[in-house]
Protein backbone atom coordinates (compact mmCIF):
# COMPACT_ATOMS: atom_id res chain seq x y z
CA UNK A 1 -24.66 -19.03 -9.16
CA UNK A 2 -21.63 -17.55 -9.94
CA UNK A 3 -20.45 -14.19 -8.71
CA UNK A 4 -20.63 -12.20 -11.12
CA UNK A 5 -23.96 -13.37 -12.62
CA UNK A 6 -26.01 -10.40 -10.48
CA UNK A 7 -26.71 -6.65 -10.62
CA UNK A 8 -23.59 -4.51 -10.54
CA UNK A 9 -22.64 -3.11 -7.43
CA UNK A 10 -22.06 0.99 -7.18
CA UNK A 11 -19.87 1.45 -4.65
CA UNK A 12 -17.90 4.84 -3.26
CA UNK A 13 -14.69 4.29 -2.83
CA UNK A 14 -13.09 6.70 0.57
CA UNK A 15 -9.82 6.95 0.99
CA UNK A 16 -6.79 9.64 1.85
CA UNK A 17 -4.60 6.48 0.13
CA UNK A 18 -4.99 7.27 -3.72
CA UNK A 19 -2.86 8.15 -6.66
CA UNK A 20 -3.38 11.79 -7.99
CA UNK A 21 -1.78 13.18 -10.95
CA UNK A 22 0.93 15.50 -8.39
CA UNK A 23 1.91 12.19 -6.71
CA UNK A 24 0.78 9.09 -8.92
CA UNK A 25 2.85 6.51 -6.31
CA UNK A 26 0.50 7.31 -3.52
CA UNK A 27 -1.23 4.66 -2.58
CA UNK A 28 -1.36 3.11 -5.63
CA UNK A 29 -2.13 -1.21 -3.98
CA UNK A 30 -5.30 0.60 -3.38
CA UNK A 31 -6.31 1.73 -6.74
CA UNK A 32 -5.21 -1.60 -7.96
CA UNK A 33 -7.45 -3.54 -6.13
CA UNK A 34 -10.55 -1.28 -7.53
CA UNK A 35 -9.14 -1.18 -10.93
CA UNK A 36 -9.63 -5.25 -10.75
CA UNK A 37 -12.66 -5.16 -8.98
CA UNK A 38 -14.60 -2.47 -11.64
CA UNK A 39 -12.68 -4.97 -14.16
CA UNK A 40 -14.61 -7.71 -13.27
CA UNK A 41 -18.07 -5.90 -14.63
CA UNK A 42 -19.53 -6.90 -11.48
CA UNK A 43 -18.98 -3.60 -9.39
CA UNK A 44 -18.55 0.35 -10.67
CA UNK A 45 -17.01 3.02 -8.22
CA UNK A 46 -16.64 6.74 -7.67
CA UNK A 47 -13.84 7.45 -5.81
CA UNK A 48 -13.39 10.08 -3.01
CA UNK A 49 -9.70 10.47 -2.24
CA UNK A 50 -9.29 13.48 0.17
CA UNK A 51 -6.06 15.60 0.17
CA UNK A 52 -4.68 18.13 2.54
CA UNK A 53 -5.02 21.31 2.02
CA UNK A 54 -1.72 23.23 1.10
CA UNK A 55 -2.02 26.86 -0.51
CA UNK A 56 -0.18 27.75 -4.19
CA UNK A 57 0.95 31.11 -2.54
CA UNK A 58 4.67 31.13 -3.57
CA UNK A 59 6.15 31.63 -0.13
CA UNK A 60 3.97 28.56 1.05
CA UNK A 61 4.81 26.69 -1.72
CA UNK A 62 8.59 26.86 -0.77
CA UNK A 63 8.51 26.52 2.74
CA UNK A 64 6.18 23.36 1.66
CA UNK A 65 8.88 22.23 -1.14
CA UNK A 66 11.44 21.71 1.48
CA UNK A 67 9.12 19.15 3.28
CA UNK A 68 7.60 17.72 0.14
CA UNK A 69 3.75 19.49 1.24
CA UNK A 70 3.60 21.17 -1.73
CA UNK A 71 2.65 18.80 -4.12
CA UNK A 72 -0.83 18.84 -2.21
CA UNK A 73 -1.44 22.37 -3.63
CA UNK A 74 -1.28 21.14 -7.22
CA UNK A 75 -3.47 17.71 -6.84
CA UNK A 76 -6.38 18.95 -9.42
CA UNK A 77 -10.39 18.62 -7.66
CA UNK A 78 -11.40 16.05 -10.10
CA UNK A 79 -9.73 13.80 -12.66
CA UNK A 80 -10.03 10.99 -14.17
CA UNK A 81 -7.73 7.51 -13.40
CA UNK A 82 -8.04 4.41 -15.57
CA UNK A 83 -12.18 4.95 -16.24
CA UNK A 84 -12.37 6.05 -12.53
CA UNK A 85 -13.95 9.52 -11.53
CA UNK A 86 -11.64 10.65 -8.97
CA UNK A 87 -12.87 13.60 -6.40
CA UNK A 88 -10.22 15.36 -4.29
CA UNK A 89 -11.89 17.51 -1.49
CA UNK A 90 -9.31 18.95 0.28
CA UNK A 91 -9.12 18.70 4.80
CA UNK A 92 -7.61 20.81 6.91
CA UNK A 93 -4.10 19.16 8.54
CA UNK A 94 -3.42 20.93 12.46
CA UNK A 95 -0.10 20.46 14.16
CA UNK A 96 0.49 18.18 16.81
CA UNK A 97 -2.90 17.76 18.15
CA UNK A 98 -4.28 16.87 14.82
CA UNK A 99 -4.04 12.91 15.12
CA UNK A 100 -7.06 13.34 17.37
CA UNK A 101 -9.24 15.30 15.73
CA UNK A 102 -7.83 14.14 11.53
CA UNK A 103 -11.45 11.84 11.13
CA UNK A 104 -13.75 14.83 11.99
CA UNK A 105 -11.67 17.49 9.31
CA UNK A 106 -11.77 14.55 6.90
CA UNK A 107 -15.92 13.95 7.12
CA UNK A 108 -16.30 17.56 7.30
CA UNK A 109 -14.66 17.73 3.86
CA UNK A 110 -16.08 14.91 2.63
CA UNK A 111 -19.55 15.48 3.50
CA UNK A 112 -20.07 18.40 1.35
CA UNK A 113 -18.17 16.72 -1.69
CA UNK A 114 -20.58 13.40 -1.30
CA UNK A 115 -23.75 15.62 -1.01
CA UNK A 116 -22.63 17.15 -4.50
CA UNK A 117 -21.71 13.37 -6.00
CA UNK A 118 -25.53 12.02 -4.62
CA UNK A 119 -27.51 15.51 -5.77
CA UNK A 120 -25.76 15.41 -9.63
CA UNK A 121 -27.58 11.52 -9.73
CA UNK A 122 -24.35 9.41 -7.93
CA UNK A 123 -25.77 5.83 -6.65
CA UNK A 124 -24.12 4.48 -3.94
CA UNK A 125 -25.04 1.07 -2.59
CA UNK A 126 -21.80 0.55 -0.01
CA UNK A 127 -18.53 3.03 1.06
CA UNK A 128 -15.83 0.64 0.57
CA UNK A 129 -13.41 2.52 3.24
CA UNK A 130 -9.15 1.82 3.05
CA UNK A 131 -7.15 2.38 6.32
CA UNK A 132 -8.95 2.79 9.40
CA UNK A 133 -7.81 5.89 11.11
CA UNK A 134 -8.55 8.59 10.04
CA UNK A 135 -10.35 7.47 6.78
CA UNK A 136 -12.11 4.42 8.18
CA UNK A 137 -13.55 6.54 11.16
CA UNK A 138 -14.34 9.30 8.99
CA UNK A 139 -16.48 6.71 6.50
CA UNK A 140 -18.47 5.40 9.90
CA UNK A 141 -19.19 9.71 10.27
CA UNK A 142 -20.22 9.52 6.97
CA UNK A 143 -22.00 6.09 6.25
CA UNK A 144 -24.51 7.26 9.47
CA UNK A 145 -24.70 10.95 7.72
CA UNK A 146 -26.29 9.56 4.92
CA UNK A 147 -27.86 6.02 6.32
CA UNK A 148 -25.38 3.90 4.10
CA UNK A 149 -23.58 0.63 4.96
CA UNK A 150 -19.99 0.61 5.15
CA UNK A 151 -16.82 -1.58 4.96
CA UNK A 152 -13.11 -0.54 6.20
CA UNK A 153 -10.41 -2.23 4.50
CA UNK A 154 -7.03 -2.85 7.70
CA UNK A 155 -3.90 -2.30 5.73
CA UNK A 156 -1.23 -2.08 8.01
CA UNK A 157 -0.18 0.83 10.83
CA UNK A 158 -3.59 1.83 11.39
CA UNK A 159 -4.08 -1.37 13.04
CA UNK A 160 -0.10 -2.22 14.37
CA UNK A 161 0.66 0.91 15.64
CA UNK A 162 -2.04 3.78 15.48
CA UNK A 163 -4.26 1.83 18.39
CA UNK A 164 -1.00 2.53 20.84
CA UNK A 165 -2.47 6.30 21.01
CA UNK A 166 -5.19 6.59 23.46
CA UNK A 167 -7.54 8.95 21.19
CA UNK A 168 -6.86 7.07 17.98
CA UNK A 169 -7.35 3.56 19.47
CA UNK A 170 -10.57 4.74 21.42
CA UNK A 171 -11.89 5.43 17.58
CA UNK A 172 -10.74 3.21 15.76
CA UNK A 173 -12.51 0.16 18.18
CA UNK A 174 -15.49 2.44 17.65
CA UNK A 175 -15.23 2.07 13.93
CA UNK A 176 -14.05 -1.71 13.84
CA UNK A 177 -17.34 -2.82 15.91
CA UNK A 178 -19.64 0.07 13.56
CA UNK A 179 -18.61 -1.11 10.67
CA UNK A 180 -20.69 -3.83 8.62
CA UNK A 181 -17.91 -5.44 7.47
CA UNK A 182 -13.56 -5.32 8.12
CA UNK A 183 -10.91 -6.19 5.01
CA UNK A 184 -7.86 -7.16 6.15
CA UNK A 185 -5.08 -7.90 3.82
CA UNK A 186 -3.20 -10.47 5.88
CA UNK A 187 -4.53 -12.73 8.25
CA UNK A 188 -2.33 -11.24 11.42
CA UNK A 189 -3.70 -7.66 10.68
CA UNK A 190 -7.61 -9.41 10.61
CA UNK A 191 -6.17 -11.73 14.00
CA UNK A 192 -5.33 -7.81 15.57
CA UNK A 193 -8.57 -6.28 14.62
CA UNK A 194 -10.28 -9.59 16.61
CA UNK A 195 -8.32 -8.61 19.38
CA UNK A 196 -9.62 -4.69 19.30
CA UNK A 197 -12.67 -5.87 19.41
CA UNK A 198 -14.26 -6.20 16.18
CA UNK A 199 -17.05 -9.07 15.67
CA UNK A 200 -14.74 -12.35 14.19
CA UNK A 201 -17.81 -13.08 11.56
CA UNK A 202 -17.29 -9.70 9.72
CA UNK A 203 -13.48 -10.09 9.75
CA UNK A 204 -12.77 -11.16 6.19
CA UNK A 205 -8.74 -11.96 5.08
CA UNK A 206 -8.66 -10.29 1.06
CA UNK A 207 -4.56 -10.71 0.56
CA UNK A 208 -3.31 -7.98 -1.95
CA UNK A 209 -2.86 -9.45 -5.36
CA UNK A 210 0.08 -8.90 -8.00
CA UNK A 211 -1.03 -8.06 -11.65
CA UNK A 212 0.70 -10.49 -13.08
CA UNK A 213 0.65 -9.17 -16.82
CA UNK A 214 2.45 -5.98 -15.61
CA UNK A 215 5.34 -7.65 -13.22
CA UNK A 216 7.05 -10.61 -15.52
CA UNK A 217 10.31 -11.50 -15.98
CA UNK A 218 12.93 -9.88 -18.22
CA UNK A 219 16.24 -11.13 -18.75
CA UNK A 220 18.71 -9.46 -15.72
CA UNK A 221 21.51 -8.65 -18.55
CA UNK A 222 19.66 -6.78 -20.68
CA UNK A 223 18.11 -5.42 -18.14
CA UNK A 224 20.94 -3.99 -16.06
CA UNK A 225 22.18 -2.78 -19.89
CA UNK A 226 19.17 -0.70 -20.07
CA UNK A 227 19.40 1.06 -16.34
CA UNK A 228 23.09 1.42 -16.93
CA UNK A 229 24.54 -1.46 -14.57
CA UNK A 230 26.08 -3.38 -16.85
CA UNK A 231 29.47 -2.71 -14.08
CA UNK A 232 27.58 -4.43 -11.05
CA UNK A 233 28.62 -7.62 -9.83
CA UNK A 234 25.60 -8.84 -7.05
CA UNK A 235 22.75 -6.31 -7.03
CA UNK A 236 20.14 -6.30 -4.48
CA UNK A 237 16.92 -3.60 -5.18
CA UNK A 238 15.31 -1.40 -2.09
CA UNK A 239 11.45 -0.21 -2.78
CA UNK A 240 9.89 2.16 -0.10
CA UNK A 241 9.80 5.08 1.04
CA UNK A 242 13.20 6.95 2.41
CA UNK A 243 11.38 6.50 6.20
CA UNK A 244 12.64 4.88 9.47
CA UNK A 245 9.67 2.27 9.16
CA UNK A 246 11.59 0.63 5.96
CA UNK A 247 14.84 0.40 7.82
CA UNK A 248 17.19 1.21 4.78
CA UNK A 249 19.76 1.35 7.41
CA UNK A 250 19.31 -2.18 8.05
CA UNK A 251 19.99 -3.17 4.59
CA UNK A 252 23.24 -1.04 4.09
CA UNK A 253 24.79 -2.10 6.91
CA UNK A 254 24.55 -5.37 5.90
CA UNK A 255 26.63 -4.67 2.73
CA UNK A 256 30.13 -4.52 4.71
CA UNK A 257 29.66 -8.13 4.60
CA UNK A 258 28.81 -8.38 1.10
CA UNK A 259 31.43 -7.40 -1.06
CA UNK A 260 30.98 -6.91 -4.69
CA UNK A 261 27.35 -6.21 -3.83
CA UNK A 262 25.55 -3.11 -4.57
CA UNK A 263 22.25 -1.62 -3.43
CA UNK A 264 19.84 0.65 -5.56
CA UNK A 265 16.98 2.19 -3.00
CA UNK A 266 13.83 3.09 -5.31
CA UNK A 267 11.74 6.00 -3.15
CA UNK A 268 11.91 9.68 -1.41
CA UNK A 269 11.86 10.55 1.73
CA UNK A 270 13.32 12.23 5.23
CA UNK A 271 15.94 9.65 6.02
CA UNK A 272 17.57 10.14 2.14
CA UNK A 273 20.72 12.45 4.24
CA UNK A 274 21.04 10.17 7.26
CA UNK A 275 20.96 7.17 4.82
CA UNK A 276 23.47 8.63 3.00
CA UNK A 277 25.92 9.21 5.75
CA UNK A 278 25.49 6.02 7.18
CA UNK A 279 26.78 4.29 3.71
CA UNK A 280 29.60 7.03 3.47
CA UNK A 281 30.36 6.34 7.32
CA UNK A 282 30.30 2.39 6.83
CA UNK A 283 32.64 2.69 3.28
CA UNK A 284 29.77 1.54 0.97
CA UNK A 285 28.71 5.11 -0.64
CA UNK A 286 30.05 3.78 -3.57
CA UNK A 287 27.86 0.60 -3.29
CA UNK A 288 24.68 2.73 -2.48
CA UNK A 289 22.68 3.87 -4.52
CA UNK A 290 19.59 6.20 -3.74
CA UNK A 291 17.54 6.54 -6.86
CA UNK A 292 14.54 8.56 -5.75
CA UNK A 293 10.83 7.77 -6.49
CA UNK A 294 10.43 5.31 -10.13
CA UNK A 295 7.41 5.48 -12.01
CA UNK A 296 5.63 2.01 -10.91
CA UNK A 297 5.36 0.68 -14.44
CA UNK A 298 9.40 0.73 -14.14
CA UNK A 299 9.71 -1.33 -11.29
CA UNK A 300 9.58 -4.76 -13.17
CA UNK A 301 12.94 -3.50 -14.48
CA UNK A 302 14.34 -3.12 -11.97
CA UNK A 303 13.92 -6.36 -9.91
CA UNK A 304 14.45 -8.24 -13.22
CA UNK A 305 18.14 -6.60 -12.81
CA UNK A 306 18.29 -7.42 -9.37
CA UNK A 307 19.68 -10.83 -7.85
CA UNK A 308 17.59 -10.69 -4.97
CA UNK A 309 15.19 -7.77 -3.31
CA UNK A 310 14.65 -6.93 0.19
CA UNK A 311 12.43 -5.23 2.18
CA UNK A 312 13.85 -4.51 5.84
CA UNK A 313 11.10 -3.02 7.16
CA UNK A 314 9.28 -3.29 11.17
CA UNK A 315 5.49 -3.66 10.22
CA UNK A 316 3.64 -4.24 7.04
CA UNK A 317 0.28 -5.47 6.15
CA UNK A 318 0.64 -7.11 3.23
CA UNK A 319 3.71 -6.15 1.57
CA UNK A 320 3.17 -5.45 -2.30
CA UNK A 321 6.94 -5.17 -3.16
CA UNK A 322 7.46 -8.90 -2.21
CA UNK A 323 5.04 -10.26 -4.87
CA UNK A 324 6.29 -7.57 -7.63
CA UNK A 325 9.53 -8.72 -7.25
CA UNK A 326 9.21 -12.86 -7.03
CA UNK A 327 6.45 -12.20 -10.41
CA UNK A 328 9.65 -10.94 -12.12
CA UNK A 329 11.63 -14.40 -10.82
CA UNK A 330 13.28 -12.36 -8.12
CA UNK A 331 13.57 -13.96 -4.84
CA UNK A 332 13.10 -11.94 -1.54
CA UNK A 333 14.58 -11.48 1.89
CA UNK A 334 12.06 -10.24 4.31
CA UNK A 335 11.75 -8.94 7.33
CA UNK A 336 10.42 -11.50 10.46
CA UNK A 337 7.58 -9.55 11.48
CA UNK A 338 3.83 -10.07 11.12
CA UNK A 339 2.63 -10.46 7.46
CA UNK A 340 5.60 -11.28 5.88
CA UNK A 341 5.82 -15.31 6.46
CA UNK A 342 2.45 -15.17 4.78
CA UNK A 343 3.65 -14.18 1.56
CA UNK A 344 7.02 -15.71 1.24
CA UNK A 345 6.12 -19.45 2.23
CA UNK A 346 9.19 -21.81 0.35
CA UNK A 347 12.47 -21.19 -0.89
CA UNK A 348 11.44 -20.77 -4.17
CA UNK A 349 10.18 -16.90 -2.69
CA UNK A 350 13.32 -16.27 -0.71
CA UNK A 351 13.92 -16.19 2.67
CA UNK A 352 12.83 -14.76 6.20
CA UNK A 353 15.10 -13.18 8.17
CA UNK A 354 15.78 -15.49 11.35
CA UNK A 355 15.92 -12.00 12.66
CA UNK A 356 16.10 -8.59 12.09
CA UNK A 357 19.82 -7.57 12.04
CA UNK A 358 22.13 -6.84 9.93
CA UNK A 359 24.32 -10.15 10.16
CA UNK A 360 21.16 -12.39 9.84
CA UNK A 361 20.34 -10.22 6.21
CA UNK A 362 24.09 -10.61 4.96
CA UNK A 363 23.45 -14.19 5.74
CA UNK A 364 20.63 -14.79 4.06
CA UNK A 365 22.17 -12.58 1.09
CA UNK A 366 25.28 -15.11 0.80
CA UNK A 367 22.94 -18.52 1.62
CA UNK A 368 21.10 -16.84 -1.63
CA UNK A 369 23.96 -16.38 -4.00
CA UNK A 370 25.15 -19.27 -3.30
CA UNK A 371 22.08 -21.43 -4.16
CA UNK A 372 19.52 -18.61 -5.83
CA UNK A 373 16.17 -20.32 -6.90
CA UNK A 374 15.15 -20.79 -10.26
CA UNK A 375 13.62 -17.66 -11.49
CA UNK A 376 10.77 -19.61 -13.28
CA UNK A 377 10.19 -21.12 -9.65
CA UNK A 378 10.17 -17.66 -8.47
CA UNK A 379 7.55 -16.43 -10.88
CA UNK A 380 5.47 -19.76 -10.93
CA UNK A 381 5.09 -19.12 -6.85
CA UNK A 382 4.10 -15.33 -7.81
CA UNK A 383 1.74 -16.46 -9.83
CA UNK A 384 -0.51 -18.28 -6.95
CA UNK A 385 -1.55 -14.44 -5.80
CA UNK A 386 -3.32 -12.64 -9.21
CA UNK A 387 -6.35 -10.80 -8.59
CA UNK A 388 -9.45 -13.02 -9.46
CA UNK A 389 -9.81 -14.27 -5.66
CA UNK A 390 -9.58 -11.15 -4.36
CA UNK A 391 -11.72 -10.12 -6.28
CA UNK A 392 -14.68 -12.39 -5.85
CA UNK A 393 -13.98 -12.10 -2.04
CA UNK A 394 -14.92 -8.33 -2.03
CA UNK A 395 -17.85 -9.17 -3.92
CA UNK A 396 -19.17 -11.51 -1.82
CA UNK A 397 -18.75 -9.52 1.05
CA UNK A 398 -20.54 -6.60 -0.79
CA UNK A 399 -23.20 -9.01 -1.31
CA UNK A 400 -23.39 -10.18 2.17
CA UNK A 401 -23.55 -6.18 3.38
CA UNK A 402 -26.36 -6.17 1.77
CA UNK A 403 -28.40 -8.83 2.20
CA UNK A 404 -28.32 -7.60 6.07
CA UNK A 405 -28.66 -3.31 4.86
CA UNK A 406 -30.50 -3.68 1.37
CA UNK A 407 -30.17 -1.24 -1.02
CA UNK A 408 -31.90 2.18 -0.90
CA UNK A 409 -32.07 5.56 -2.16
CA UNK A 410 -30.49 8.30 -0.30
CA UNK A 411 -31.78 11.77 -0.45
């Protein structure tokens, strides 16, 4: 019988790693996955998307502007996203010891916000969990609260670096062997929640998809025309966050090798100054470009300009930007660390660093421009990853859930 052909699931969807009005980037491979899943008419979700809390007294509000907290203060309680009821309860953040204790103040938020949802008529057959610590951990509190099954979607740090703390990874194996069932975008971050522990047969790989329809190609001239780089010889295009993780630095150092080449960074963040100085220090500035945080629907412009994209960064899960740029016939140099060789598998997606310097990425830039793959290859290897799989994976693992925890009503 096909997948769809049964009784719509109702899921809740928990996560701290959701798009909100104040910051509509955030976590936004998450809401993509549910917006394709409610798509398929087989499944409908509410969505619980906790925020911290940050006051709108002034003085707050510009102590918190200078390390971006603010825009916490101004996410609304409740809004709507693409069809999707969205609930914000907000959790309480402490400093420095709060890594420990960030799953308890995120069920006690929660609990009183899902109480409301189930008393005003809300039915919930699963919590469909993303990242597992704190929000995984917290949806174990909370699936035992209220005698509901529960899956935890692995998406990256919480499972390559967060288990190096001693509280965190004592929790998070808790959760990973509580759980009735573990997402894991790649197959290395589903390989390193086996090795924490969690039972192999509830281990499912569910790769990210790329919506294909949104990410196409355009043609690179008109398209630098439009974002005003008609000037630029080579142009390679940066997406992520402004954060050591992404190594940036990487990337720009490369470019004293690279002449002629310039490099726009698309995203916000702590390292924008140190960035900075490194280009002015190394006698790119010029080349360098940081462009701040884009809207996501103007990303496909973007790598359509671009000649190549990279992403630089130590650990990923599955890494979205790779796909969004190759559906656009953009190839990609990536990173060699877990995840990566998973999504860029032939030349016709770009290239793997042989290792993680800056050399080995101006090499790869010049083996590139010297024979770049055929931008229909690109896209027709993009193409391999839309949605639909994903998509019937989750439901079958939905299904399986609850063949073992059927359905019931929860007071």
């Amino acid at each position: 019988m096909p997948v769809f052909d049964v009784a719509p699931l109702n899921l809740l969807t928990f996560t701290t790693l959701y798009p909100n009005a104040a910051n509509p980037n955030h976590g936004v491979f998450v809401e993509n996955r549910l917006r394709h899943l409610v798509g398929s008419g087989a499944a409908a979700s509410i969505v619980l998307a906790p925020v911290p809390y940050f006051p709108r007294l002034r003085l707050a509000t510009s102590l918190g502007r200078r390390f971006g907290w603010d825009r916490h203060a101004w996410v609304p309680a409740v809004e709507t996203r693409h069809g999707l009821a969205v609930w914000h309860p907000r959790f309480a953040v402490i400093p420095k010891i709060g890594m420990n204790w960030a799953p308890d103040l995120l069920a006690a938020a929660a609990v009183p916000a899902l109480r409301r949802l189930l008393d005003h008529g809300a039915k919930i057959d699963v919590i469909d969990a993303h990242y597992v610590y704190p929000d995984g951990v917290a949806a174990v509190m909370l699936a035992r609260r209220f005698g509901l099954p529960v899956t935890i979607t692995a998406r990256g740090s919480d499972i390559t670096q967060l288990p190096d703390y001693k509280v965190p990874r004592r929790r998070i194996i808790a959760a990973l062997q509580a759980a009735d069932a573990l997402i894991g975008v790649s197959a290395a971050l589903c390989e390193a929640m086996i090795g924490l522990g969690a039972d192999p047969a509830r281990v499912h790989v569910l790769r990210n998809g790329i919506d294909l329809a949104m990410f196409r190609p355009a043609d690179p001239a008109p398209a630098r025309a439009e974002l005003g780089l008609v000037a630029t010889d080579r142009l390679m295009v940066a997406v992520g966050h402004l954060i050591a993780r992404k190594r940036h630095d990487l990337t720009i150092s490369a470019l004293p090798a690279l002449p002629g080449t310039h490099l726009a960074i698309l995203g916000d963040g702590p390292e924008r100054a140190s960035l900075a100085a490194l280009a002015a220090r190394l006698g790119v500035a010029e080349r360098v470009h940081l462009l701040g945080s884009r809207p996501h629907a103007s990303l496909p412009l973007w790598y359509s300009a671009a000649d190549v994209s990279v992403l630089a960064s130590t650990r990923e899960g599955w890494a979205n930007v790779l796909l969004e740029s190759m559906a656009c016939g953009t190839p990609v140099i990536a990173s060699n660390i877990a995840g990566n060789p998973e999504v860029v598998q032939g030349p016709e997606a770009g290239l793997i660093l042989r290792e993680n310097t800056p050399d080995a990425l101006a090499d790869a830039a010049l083996q590139l421009a010297a024979a770049p793959p055929d931008r229909a290859a690109t896209r027709a290897y993009a193409e391999r990853f839309g949605w639909q799989e994903t998509t019937e994976g989750q439901l079958r693992v939905f299904r399986d859930v609850l063949s073992r925890r059927p359905r019931q009503d929860v007071a």
